[in-house]
C-alpha atoms as a PDB file:
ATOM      1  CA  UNK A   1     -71.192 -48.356 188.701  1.00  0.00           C
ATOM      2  CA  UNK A   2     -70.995 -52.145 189.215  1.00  0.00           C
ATOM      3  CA  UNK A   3     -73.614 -54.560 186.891  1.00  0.00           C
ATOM      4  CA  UNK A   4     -74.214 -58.374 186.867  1.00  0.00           C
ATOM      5  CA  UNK A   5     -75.189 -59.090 182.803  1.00  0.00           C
ATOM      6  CA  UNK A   6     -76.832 -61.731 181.928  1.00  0.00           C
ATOM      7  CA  UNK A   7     -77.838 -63.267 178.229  1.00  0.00           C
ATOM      8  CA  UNK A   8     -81.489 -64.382 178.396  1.00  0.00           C
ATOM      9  CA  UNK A   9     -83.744 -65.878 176.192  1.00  0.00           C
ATOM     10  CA  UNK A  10     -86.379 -63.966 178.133  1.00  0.00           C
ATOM     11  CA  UNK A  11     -86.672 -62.182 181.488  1.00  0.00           C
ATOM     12  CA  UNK A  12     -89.482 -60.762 183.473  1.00  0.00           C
ATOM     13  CA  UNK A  13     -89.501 -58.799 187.003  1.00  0.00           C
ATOM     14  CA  UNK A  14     -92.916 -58.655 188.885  1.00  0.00           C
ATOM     15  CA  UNK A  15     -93.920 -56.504 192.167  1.00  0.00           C
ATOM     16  CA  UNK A  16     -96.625 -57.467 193.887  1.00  0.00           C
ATOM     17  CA  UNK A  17     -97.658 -60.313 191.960  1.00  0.00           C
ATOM     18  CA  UNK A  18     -98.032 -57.634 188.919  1.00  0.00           C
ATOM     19  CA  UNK A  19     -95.535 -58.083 185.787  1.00  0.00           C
ATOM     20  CA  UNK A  20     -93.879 -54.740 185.365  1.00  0.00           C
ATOM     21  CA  UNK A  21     -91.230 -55.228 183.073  1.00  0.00           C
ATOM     22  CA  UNK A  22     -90.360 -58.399 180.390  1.00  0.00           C
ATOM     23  CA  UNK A  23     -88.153 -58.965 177.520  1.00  0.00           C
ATOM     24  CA  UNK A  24     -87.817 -61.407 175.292  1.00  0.00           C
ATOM     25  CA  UNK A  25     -84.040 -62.421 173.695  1.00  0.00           C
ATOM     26  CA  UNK A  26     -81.621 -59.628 175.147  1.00  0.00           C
ATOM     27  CA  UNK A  27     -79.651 -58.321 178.540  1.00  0.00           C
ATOM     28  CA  UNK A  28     -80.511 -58.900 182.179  1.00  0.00           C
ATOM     29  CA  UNK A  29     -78.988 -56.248 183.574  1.00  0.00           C
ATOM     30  CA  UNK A  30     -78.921 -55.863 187.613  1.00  0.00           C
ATOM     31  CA  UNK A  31     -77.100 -52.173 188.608  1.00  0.00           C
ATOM     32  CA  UNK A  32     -75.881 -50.982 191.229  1.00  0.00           C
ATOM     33  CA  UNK A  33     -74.383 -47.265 191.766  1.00  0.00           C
ATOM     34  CA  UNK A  34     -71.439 -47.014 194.131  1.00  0.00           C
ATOM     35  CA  UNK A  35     -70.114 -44.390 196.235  1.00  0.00           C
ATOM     36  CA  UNK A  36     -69.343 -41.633 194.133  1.00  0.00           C
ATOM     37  CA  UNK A  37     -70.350 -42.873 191.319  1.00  0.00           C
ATOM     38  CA  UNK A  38     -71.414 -40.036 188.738  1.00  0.00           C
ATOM     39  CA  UNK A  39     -73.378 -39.876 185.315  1.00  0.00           C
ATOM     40  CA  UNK A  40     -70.345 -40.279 183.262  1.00  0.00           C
ATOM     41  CA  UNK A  41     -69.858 -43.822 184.559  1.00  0.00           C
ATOM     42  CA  UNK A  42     -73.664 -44.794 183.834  1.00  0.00           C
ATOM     43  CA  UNK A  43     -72.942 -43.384 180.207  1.00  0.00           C
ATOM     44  CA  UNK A  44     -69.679 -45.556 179.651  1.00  0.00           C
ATOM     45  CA  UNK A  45     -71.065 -48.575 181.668  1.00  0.00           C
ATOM     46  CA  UNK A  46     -74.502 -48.133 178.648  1.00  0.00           C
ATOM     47  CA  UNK A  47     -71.825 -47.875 175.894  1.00  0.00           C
ATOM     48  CA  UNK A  48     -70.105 -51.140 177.170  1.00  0.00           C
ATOM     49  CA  UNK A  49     -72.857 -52.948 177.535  1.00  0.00           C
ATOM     50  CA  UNK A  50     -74.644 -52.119 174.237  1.00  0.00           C
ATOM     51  CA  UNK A  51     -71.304 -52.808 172.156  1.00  0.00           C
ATOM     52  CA  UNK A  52     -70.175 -56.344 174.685  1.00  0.00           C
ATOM     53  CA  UNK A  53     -69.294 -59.108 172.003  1.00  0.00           C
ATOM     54  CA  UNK A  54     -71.816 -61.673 173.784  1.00  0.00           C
ATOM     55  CA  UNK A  55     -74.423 -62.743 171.638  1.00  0.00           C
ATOM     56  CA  UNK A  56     -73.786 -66.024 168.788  1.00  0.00           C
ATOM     57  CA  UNK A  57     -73.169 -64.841 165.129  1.00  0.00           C
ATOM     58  CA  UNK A  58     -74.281 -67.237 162.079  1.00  0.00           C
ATOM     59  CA  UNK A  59     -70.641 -69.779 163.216  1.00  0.00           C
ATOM     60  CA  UNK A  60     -72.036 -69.827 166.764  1.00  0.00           C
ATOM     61  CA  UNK A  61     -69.078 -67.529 168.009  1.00  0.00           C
ATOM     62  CA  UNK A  62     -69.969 -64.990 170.417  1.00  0.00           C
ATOM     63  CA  UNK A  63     -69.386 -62.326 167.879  1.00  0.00           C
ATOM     64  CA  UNK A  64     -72.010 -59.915 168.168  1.00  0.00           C
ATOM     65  CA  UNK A  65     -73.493 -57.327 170.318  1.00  0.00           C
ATOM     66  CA  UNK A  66     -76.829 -56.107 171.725  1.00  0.00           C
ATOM     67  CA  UNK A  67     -77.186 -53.594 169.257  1.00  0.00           C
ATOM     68  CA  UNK A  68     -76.051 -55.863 165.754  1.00  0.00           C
ATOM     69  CA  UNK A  69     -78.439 -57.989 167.597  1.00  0.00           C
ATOM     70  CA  UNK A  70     -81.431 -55.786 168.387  1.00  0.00           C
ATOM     71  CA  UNK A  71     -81.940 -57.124 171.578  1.00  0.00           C
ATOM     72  CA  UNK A  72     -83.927 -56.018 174.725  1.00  0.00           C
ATOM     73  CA  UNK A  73     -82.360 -54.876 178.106  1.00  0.00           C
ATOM     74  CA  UNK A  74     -84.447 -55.476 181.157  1.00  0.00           C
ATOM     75  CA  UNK A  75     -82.786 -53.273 184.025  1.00  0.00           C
ATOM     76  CA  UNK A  76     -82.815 -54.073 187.681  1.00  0.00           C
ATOM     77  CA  UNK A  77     -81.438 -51.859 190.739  1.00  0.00           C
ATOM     78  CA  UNK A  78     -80.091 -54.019 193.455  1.00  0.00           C
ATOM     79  CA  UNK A  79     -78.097 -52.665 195.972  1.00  0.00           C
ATOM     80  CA  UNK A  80     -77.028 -55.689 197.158  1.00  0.00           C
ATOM     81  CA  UNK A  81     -74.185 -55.922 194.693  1.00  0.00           C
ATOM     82  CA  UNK A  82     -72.568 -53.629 196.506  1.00  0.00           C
ATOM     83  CA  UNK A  83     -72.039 -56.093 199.225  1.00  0.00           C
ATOM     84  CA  UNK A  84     -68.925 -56.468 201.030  1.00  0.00           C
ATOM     85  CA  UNK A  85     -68.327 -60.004 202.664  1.00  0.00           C
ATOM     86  CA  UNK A  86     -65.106 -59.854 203.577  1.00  0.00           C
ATOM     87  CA  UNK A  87     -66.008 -59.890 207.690  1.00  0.00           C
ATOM     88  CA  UNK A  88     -68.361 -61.761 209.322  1.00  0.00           C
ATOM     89  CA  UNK A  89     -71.295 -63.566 208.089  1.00  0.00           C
ATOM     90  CA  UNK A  90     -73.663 -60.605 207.409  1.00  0.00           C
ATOM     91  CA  UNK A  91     -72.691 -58.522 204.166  1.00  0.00           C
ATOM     92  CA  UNK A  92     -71.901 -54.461 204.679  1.00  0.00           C
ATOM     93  CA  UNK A  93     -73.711 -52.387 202.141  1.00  0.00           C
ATOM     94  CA  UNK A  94     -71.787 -49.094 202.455  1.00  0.00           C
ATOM     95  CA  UNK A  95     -70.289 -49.017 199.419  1.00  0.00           C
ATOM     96  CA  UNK A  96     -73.503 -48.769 197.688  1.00  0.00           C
ATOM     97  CA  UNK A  97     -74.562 -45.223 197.029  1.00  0.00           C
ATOM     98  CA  UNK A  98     -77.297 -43.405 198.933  1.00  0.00           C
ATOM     99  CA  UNK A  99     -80.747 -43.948 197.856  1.00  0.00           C
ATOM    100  CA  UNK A 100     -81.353 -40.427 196.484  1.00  0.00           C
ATOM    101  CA  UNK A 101     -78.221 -41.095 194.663  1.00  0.00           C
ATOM    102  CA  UNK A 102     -78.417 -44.596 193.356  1.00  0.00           C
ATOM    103  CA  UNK A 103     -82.226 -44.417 192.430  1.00  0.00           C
ATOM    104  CA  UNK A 104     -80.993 -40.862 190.122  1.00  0.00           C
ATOM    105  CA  UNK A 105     -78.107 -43.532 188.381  1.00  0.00           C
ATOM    106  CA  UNK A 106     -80.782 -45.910 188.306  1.00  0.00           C
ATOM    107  CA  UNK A 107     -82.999 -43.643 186.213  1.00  0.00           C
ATOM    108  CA  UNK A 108     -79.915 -42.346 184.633  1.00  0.00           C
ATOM    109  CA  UNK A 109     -78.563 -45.245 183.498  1.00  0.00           C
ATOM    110  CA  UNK A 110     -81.763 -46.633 181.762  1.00  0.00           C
ATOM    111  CA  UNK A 111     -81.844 -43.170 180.069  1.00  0.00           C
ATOM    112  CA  UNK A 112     -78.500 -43.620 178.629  1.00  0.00           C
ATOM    113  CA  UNK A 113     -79.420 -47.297 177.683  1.00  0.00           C
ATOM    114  CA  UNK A 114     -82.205 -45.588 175.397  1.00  0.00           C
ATOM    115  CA  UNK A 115     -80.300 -43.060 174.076  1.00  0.00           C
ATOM    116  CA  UNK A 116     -78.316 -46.391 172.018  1.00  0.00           C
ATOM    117  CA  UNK A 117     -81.940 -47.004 170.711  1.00  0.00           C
ATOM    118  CA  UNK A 118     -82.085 -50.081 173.259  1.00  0.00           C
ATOM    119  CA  UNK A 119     -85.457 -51.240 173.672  1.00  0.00           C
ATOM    120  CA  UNK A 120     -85.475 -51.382 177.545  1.00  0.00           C
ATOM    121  CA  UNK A 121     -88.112 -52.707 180.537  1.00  0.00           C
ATOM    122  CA  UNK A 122     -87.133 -52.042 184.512  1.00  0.00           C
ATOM    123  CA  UNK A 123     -87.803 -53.002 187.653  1.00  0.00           C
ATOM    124  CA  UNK A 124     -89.231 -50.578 190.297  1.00  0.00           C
ATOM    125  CA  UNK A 125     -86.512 -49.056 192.411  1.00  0.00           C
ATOM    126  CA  UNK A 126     -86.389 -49.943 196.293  1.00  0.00           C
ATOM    127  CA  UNK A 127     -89.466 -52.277 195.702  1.00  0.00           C
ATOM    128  CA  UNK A 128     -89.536 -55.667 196.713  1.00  0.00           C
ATOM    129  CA  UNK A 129     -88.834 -57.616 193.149  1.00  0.00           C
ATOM    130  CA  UNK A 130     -89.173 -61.406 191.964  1.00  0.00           C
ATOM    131  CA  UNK A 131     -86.700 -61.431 188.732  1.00  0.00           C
ATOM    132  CA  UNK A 132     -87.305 -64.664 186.555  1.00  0.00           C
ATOM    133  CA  UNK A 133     -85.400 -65.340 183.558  1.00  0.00           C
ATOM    134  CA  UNK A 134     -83.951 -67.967 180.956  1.00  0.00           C
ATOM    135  CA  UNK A 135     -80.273 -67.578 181.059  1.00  0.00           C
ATOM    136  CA  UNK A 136     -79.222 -68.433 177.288  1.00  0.00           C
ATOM    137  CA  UNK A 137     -75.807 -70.204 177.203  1.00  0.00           C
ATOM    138  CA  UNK A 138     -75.259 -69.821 180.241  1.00  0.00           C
ATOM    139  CA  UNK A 139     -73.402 -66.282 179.596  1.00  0.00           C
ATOM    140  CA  UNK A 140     -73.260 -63.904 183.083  1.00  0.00           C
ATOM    141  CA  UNK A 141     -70.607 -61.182 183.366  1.00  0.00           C
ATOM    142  CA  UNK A 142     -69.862 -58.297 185.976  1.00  0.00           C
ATOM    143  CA  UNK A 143     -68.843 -54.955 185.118  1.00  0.00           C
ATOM    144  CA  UNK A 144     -67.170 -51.954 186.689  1.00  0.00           C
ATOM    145  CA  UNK A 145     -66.737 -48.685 185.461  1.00  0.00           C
END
């Protein structure tokens, strides 16, 4: 599985002009399930996440984690991480699972994030999103497990 993390001071996702998921301080976290990707990868991409060193302790050092923090996790499927623009100007998507597939990860994946006792918002899968957020730091990182 393949995420884009980002710290945020807050984040929100609306479809159709309708708020479905915000957080306040916490994880933006856009997924994306890969080609055989399987539910032990969602499991130790939750773990990572939950435990990643990211967030300032009391010296200002990134020294702490989502959990010491209690922080939220709003999580987004896109696909389009799975993009492959090494040819051509338009970006290949095979790598990305199939929608049956990825959408179970999806789900599976938030699961797992609540199983750590992360409070957690999401997007709507396949639907047409607007993602707004405050990224705090700036801190974005990209995982693959």
């Amino acid at each position: 599985m393949r995420a884009l993390i980002q710290r945020v001071t807050q984040a929100q996702v609306d479809v159709a002009g309708e708020t479905i998921g915000a957080i306040g301080p916490g994880l933006l976290i856009l997924v994306c399930a890969m080609q055989g990707d399987t539910s032990a990868q969602s499991q130790t991409l939750a773990r990572k996440i939950s435990k990643l060193r990211i967030f300032k302790d009391e010296d200002g050092k990134m020294n702490r984690s989502l959990v010491d923090t209690q922080g939220s996790a709003l999580i987004v499927s896109q696909f389009t991480l799975a993009g492959d623009t090494s040819r051509g100007n338009r970006p290949g998507f095979s790598a990305a699972a199939p929608p049956a597939e990825g959408e179970a990860l999806y789900e599976r994946f938030i699961s797992d994030m609540r199983d750590l006792d992360i409070p957690v918002a999401t997007g709507q899968f396949g639907a047409d999103m607007a993602v707004s957020l405050i990224n705090d730091g700036p801190v974005t990182l990209w995982m693959d497990v």
